[in-house]
Protein backbone atom coordinates (compact mmCIF):
# COMPACT_ATOMS: atom_id res chain seq x y z
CA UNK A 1 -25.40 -26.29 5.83
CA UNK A 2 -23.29 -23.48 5.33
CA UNK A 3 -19.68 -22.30 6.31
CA UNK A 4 -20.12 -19.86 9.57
CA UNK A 5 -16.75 -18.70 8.91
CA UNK A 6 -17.76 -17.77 5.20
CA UNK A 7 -21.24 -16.01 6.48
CA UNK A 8 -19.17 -13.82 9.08
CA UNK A 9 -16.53 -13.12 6.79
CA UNK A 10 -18.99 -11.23 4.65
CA UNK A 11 -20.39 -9.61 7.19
CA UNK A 12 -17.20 -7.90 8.54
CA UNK A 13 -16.81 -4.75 6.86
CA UNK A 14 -13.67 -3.71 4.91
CA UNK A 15 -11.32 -1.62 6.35
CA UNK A 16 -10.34 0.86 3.13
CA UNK A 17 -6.79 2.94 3.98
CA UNK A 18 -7.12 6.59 4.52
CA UNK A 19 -4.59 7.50 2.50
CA UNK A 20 -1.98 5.82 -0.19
CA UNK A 21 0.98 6.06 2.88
CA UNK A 22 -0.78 3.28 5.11
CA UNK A 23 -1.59 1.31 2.07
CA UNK A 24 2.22 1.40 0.99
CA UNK A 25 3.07 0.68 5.17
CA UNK A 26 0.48 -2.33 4.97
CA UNK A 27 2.05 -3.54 2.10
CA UNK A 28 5.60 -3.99 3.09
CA UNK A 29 5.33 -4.67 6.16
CA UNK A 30 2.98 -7.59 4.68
CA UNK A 31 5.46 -8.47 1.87
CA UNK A 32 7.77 -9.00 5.22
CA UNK A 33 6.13 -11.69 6.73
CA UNK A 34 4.47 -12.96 3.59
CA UNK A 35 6.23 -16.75 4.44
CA UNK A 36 3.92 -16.78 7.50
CA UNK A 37 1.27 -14.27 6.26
CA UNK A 38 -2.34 -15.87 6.61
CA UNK A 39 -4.75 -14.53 3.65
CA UNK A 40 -7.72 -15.55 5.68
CA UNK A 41 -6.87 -14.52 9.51
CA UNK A 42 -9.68 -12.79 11.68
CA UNK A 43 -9.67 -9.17 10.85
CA UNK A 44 -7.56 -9.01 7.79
CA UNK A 45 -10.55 -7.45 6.00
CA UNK A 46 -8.43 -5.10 4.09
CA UNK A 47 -9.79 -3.82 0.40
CA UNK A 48 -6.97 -5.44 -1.55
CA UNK A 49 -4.42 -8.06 -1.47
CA UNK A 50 -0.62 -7.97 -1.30
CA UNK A 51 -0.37 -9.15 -5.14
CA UNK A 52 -3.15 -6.52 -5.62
CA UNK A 53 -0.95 -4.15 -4.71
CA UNK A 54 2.18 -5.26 -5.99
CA UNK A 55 0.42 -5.70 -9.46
CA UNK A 56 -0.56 -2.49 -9.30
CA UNK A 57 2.70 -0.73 -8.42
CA UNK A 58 4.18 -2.51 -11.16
CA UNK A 59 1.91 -1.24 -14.03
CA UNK A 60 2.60 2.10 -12.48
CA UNK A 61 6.21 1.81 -13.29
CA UNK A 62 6.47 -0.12 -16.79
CA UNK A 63 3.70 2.66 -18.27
CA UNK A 64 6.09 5.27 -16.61
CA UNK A 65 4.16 6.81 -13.97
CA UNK A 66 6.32 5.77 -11.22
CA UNK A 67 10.33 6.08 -11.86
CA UNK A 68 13.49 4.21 -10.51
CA UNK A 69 13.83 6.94 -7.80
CA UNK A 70 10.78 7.22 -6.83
CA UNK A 71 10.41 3.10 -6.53
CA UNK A 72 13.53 3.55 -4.75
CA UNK A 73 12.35 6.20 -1.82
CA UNK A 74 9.42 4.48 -1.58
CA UNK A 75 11.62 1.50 -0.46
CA UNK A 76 13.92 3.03 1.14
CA UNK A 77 11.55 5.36 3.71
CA UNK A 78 8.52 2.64 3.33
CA UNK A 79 11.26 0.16 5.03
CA UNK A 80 12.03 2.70 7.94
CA UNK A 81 8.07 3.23 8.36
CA UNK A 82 8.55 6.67 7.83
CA UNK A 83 8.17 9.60 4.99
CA UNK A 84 11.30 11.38 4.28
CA UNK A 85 11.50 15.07 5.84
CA UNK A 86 10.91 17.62 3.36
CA UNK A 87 12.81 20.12 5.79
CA UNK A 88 15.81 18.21 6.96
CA UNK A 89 18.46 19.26 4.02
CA UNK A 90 19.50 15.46 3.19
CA UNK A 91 16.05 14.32 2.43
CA UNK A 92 14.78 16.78 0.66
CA UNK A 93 14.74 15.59 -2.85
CA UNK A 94 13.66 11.99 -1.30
CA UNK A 95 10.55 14.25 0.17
CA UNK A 96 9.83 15.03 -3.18
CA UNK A 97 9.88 12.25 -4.88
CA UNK A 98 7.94 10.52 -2.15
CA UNK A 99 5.26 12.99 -2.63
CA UNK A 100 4.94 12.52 -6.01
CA UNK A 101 4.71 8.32 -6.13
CA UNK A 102 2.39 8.99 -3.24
CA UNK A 103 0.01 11.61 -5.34
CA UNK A 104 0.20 8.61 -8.08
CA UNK A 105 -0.34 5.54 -5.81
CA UNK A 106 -3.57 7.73 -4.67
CA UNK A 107 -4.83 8.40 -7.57
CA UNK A 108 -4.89 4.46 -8.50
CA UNK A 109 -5.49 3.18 -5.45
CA UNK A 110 -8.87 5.39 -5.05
CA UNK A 111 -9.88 4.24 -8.43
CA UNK A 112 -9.50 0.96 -7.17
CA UNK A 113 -11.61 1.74 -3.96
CA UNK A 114 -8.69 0.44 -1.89
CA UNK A 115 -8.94 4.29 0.14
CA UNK A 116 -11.78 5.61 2.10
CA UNK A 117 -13.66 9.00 0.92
């Protein structure tokens, strides 16, 4: 006899991210409550894993296509749940640099079919 839960698990379809923003959101706020985080809960039918992700970010940065700063405004504005404002005179250069890690986490992150078309 087989596993039910198994059967409908395959049958759910995966949610990809629409863009590489929500799947940087997903992941921290998942790396938050990773203690009580549940791999297998109903509807966590997401493309990737945390460690998928994390993996991933950290190839990005030892083969140099993500820097320090950039690391660090993703952190940063990823832990307020928001992008920096490219118009508000303080952010500015965080915009930037947010905008570029986010171009790069796209570009890998489709590859990896973790985004929707």
């Amino acid at each position: 006899m087989k596993n039910n839960t198994l059967e409908n698990q395959n049958l759910t379809p995966v949610e990809k991210f629409q863009n590489a923003e929500q799947l940087w959101f997903w992941f921290l706020y998942s790396k938050s409550i990773q203690n009580g985080f549940c791999h297998n809960r109903p509807g966590n039918n997401k493309p990737c894993e945390i460690l998928d992700v994390e993996t991933l970010i950290t190839k990005l940065y030892l083969c140099g296509k993500l820097s320090d700063e950039q690391l660090n405004v993703m952190k940063k504005f990823g832990d307020k749940r928001r992008a920096p404002y490219q118009y508000v005179y303080h952010e500015n250069k965080s915009a930037a640099l947010w905008q570029s890690a986010m171009e790069t986490l796209q570009k890998y992150a489709y590859e990896k079919g973790w985004l929707a078309d």
